[in-house]
Protein backbone atom coordinates (compact mmCIF):
# COMPACT_ATOMS: atom_id res chain seq x y z
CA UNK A 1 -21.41 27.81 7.80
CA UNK A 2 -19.49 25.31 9.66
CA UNK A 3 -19.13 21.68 8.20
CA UNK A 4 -19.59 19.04 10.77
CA UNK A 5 -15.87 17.00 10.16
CA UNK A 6 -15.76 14.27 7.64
CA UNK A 7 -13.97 11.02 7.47
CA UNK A 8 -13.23 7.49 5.53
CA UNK A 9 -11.00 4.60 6.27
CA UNK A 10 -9.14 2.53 4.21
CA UNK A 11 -7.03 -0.54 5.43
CA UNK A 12 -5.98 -2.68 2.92
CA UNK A 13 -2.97 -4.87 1.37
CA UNK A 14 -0.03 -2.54 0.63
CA UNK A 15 -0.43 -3.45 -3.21
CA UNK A 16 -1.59 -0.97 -6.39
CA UNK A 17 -5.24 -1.70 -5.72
CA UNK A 18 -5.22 0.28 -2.78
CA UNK A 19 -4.20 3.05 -4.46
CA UNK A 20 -7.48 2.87 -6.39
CA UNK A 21 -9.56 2.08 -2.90
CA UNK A 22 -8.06 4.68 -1.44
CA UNK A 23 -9.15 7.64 -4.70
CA UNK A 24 -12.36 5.89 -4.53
CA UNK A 25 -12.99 6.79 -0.85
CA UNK A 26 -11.68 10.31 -1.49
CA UNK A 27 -14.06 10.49 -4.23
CA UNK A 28 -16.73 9.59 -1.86
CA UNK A 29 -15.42 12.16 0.66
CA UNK A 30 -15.47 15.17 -1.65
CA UNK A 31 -19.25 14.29 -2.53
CA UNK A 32 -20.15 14.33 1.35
CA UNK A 33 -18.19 17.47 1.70
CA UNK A 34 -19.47 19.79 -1.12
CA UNK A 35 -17.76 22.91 0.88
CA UNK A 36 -14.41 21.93 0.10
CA UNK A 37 -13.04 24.22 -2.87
CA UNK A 38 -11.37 22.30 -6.06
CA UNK A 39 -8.06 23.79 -5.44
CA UNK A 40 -7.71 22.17 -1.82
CA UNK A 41 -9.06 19.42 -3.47
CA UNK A 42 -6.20 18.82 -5.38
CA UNK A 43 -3.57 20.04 -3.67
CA UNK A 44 -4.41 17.61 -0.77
CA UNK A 45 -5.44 14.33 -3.63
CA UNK A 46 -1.68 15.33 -5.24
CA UNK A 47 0.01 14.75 -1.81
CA UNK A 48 -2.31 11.82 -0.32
CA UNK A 49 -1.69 10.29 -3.95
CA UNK A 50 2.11 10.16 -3.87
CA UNK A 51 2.03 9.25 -0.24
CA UNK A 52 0.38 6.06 -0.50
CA UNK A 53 2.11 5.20 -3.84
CA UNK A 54 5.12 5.62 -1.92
CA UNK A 55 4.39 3.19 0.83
CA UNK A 56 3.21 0.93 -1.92
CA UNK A 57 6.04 0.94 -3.58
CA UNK A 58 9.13 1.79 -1.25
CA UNK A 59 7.83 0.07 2.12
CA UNK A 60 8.26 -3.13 1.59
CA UNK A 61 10.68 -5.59 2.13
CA UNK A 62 8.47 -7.07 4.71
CA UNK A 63 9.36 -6.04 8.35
CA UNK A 64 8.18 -9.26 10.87
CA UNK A 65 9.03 -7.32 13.72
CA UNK A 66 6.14 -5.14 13.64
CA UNK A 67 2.92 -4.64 14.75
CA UNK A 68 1.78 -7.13 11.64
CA UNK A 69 4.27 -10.27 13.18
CA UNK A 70 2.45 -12.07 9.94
CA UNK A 71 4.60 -10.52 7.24
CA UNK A 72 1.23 -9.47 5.46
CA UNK A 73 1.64 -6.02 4.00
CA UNK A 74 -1.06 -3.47 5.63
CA UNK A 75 -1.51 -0.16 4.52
CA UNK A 76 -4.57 2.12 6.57
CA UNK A 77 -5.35 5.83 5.67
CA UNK A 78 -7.63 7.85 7.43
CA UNK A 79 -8.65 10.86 6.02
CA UNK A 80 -10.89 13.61 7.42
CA UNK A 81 -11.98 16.57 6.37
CA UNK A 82 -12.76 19.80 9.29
CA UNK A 83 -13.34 23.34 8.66
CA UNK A 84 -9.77 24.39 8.84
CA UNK A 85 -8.03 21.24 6.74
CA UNK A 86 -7.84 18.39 4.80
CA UNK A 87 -5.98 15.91 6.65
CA UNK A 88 -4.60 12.24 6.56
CA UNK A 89 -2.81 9.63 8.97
CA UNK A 90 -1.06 6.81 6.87
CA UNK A 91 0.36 3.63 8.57
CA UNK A 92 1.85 0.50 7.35
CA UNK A 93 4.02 -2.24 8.91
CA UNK A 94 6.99 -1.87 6.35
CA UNK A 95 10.96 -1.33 7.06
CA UNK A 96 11.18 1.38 9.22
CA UNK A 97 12.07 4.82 7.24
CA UNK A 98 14.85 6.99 7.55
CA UNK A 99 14.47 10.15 5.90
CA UNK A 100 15.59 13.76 6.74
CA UNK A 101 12.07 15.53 4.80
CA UNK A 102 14.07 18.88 5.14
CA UNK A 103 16.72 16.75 2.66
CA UNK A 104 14.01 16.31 0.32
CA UNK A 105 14.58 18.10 -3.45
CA UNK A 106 13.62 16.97 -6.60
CA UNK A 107 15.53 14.64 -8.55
CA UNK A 108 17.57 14.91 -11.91
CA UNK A 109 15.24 16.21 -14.67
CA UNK A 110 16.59 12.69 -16.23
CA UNK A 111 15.80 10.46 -13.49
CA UNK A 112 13.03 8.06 -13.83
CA UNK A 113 11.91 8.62 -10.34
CA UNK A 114 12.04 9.97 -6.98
CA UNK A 115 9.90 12.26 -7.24
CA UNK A 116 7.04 11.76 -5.43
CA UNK A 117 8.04 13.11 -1.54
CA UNK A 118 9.26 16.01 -3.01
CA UNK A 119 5.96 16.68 -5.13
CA UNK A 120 3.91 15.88 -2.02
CA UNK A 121 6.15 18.18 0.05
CA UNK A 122 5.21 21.23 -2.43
CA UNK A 123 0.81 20.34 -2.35
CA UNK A 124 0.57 20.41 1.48
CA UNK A 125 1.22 22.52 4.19
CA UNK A 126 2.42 19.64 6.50
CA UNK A 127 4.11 16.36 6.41
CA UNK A 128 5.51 14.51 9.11
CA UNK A 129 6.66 10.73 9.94
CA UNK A 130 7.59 8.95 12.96
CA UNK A 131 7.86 4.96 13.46
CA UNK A 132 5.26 4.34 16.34
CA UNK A 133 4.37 0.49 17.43
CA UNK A 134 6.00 -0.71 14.83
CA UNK A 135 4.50 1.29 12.02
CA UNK A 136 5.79 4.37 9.85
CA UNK A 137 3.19 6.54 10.24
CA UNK A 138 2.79 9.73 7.78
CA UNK A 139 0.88 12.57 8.47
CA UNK A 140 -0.43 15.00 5.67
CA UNK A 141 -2.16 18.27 6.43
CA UNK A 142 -3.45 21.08 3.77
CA UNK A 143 -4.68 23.98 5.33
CA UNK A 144 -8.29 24.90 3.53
CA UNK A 145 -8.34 28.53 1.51
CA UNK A 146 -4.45 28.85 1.73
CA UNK A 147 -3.09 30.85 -1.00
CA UNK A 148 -0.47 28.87 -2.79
């Protein structure tokens, strides 16, 4: 039976609340999309998760040059749901990122953090950024019924 594609949007100051908006949405997602096993589930909540604590976190020192001009710290995430995938699109209007994702390895046992690309790197089957108008933009893609 084919699913007719899901979605929620979240925009949002880039602060820890959103973080909680954001699970709260996916909560209501997974309740609209009953087909979507508990193993995709969490592979795709691990990697959304880190991703927008990330942004949260590491994004800001406010970049005026953007898309934003007002300084004010925006965070939107998009997430849909098809037959074939979970998928998200993250933006904010933070420093542009520079980051090799092929580079990306966990840190230290030791360290305190730094570990949250790599972690999302290991729960989905895609990851991507680019800076676009201004924005880093992430996209996260877990492919539904993979085999880990």
């Amino acid at each position: 039976m084919t699913e007719a594609p899901a979605s929620v949007t979240v925009t949002a100051a880039a602060t820890p609340a959103a973080l909680d908006l954001v699970q709260n949405q996916l909560a209501d997602l997974w309740r609209s999309s009953p087909g979507v096993s508990a193993r995709d589930r969490a592979r795709f909540e691990m990697g959304l998760v880190e991703m927008v604590a990330n942004v949260v976190e590491h994004a800001y020192r406010r970049d005026d040059s953007g898309a934003a001009g007002s300084g004010a710290r925006e965070l939107s995430v998009r997430i849909t749901v098809t037959d074939d995938s979970l998928e998200a699109e993250l933006g904010d209007n933070g420093m542009p990122v520079e980051i090799d994702l092929s580079d990306v390895t966990l840190p230290d046992p030791e360290a305190e953090s730094g570990r949250g690309l790599a972690l999302a790197l290991a729960s989905l089957d895609h990851l991507e950024h680019r800076r676009d108008g201004g924005r880093n933009v992430w996209v996260l893609r877990c492919v539904r019924g993979r085999d880990a």
